[in-house]
PDB file of N, CA and C in Angstrom:
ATOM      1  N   UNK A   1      -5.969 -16.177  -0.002  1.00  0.00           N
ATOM      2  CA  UNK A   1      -6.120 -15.161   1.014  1.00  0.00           C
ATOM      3  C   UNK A   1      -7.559 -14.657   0.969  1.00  0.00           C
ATOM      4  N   UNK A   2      -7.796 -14.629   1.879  1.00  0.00           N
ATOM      5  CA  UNK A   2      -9.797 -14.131   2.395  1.00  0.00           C
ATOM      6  C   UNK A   2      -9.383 -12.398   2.015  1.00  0.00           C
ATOM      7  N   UNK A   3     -10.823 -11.780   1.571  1.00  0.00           N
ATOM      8  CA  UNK A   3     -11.093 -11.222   1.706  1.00  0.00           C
ATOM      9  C   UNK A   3     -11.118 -10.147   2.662  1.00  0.00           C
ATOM     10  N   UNK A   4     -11.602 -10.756   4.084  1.00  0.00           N
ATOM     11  CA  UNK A   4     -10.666 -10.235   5.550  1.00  0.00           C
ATOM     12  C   UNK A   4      -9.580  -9.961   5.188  1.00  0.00           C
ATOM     13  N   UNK A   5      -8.940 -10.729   5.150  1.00  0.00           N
ATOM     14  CA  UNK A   5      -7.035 -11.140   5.335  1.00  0.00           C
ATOM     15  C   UNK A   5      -6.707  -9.734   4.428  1.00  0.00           C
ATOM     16  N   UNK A   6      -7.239  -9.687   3.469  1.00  0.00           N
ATOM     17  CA  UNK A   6      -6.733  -8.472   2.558  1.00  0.00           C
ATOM     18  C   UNK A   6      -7.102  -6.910   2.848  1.00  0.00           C
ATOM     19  N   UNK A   7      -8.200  -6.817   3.415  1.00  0.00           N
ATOM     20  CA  UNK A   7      -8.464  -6.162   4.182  1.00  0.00           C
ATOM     21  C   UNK A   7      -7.778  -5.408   5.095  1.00  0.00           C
ATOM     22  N   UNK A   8      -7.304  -6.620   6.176  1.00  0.00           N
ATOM     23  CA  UNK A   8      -6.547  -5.829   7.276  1.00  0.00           C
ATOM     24  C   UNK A   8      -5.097  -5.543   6.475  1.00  0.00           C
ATOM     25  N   UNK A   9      -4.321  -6.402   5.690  1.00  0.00           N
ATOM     26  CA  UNK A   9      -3.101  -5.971   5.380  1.00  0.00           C
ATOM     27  C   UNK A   9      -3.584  -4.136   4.759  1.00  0.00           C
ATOM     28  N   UNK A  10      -4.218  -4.062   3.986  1.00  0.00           N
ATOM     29  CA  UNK A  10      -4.843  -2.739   3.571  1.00  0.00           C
ATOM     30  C   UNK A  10      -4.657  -1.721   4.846  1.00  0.00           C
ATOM     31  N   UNK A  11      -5.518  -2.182   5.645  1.00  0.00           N
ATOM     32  CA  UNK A  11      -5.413  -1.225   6.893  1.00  0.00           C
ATOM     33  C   UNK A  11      -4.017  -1.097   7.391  1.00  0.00           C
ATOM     34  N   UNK A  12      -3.384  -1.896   7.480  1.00  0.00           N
ATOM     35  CA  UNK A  12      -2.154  -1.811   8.401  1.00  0.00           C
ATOM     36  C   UNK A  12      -1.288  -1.536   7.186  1.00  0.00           C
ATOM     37  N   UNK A  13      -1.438  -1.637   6.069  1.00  0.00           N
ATOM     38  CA  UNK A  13      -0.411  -0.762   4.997  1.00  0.00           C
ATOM     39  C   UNK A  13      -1.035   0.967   5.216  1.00  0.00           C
ATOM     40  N   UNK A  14      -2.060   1.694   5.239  1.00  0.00           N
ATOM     41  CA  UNK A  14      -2.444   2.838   5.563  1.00  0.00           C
ATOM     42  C   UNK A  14      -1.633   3.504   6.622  1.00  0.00           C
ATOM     43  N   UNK A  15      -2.160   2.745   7.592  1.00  0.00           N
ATOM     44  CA  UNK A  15      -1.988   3.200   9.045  1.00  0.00           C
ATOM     45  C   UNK A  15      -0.113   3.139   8.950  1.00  0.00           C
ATOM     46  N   UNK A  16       0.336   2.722   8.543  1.00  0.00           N
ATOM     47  CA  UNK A  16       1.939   2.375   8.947  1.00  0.00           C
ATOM     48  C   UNK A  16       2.605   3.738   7.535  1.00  0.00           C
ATOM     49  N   UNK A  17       2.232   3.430   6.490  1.00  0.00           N
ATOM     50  CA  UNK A  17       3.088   4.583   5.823  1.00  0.00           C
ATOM     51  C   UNK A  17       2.573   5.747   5.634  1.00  0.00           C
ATOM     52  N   UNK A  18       1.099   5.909   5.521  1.00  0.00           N
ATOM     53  CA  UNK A  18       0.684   7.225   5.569  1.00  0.00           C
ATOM     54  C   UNK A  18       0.228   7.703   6.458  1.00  0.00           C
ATOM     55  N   UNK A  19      -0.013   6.899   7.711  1.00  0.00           N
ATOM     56  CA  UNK A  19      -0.688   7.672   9.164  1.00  0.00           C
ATOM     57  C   UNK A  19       0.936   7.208   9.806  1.00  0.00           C
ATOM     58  N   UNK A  20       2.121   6.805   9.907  1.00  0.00           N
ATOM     59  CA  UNK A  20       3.148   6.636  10.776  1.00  0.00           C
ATOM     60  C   UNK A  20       4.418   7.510   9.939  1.00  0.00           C
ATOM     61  N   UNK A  21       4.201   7.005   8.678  1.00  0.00           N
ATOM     62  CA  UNK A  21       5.335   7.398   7.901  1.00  0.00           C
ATOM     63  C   UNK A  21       6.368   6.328   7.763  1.00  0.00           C
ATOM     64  N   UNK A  22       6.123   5.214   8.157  1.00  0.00           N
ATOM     65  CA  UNK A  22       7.193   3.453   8.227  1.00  0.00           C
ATOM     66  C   UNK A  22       6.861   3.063   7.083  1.00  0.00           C
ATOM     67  N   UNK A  23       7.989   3.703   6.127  1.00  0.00           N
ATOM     68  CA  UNK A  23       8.148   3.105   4.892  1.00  0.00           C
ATOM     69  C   UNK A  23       8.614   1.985   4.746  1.00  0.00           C
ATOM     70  N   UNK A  24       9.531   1.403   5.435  1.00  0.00           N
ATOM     71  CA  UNK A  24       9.749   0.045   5.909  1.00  0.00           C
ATOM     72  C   UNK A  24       8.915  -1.200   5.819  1.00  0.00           C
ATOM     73  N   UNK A  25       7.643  -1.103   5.517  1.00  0.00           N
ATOM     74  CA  UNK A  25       6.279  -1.955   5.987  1.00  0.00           C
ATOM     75  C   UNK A  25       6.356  -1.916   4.059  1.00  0.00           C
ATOM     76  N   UNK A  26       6.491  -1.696   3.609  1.00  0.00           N
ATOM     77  CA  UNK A  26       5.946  -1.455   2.300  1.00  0.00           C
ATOM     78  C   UNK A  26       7.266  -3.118   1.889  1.00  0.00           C
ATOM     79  N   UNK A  27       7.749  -2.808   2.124  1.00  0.00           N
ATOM     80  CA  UNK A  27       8.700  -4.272   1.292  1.00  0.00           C
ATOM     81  C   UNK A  27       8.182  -5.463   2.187  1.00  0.00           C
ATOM     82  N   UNK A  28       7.728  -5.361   3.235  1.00  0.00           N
ATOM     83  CA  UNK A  28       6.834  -6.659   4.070  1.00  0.00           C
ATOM     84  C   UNK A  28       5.590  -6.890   3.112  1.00  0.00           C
ATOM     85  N   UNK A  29       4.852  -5.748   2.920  1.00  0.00           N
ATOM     86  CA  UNK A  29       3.368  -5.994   2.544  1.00  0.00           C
ATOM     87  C   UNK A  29       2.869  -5.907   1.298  1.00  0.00           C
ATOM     88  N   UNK A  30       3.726  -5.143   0.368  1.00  0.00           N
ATOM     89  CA  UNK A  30       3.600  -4.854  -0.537  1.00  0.00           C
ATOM     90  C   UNK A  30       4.007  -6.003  -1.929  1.00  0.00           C
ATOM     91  N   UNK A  31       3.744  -6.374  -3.049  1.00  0.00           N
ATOM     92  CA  UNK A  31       4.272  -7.103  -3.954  1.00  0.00           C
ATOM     93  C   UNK A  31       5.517  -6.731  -4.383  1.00  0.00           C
ATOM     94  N   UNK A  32       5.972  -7.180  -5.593  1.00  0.00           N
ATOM     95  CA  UNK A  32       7.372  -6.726  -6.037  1.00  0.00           C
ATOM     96  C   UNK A  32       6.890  -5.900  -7.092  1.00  0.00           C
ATOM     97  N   UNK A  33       5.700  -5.779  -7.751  1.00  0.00           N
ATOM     98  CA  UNK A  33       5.005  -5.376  -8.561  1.00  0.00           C
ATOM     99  C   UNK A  33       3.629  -4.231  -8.477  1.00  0.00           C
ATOM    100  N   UNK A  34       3.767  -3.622  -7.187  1.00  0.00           N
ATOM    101  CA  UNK A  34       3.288  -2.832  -6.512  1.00  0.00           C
ATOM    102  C   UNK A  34       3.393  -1.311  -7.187  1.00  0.00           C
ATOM    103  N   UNK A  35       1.901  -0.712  -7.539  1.00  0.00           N
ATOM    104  CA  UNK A  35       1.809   0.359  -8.201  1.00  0.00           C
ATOM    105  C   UNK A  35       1.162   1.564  -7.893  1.00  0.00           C
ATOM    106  N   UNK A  36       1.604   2.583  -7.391  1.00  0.00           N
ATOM    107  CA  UNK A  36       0.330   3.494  -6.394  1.00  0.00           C
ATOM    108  C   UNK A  36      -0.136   4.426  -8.077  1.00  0.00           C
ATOM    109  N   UNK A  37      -1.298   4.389  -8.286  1.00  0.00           N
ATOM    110  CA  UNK A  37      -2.042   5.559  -9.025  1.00  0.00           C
ATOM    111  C   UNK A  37      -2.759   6.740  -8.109  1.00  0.00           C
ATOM    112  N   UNK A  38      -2.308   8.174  -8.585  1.00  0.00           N
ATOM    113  CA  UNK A  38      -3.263   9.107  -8.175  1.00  0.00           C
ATOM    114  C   UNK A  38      -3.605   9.869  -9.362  1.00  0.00           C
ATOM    115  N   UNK A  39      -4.959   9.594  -9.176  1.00  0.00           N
ATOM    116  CA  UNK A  39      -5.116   9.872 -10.579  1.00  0.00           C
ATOM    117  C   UNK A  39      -5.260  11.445 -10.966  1.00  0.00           C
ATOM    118  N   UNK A  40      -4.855  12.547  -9.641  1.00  0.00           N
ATOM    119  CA  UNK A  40      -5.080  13.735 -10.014  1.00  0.00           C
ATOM    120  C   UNK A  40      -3.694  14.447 -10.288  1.00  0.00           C
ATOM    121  N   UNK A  41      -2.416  13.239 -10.481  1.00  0.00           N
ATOM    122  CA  UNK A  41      -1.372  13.343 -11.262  1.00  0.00           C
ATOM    123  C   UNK A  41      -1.014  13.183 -12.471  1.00  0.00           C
ATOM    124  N   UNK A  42      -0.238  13.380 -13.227  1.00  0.00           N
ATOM    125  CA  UNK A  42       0.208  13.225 -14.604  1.00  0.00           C
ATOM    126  C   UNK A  42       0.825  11.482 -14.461  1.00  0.00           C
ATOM    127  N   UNK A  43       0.197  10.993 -15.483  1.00  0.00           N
ATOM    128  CA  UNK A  43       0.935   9.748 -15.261  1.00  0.00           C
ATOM    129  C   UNK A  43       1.834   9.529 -16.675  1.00  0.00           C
ATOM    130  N   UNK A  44       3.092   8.821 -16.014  1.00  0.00           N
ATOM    131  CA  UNK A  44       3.813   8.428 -17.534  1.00  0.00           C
ATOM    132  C   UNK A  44       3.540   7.663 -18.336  1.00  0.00           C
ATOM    133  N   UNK A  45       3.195   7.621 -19.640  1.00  0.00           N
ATOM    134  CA  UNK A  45       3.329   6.684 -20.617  1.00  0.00           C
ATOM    135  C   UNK A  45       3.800   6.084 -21.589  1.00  0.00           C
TER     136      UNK A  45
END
């Protein structure tokens, strides 16, 4: 996968769950192994 290619999935993962709220898109685009960090949360260890 190009660089592009990863790119736009990026964009259209943004735009769809955090600018639409279509959580739905996340099991299309996302891995099975898919990990969101924010790092101004407590994370578990």
């Amino acid at each position: 996968m190009s660089a592009q290619q990863n790119k736009e999935i990026a964009l259209q993962f943004c735009e769809q769950t955090w600018g639409k709220g279509n959580l739905a898109v996340v099991d299309e685009l996302a891995s099975d192994d898919f990990k969101v960090y924010y790092p101004i949360l407590p994370q578990n260890t």
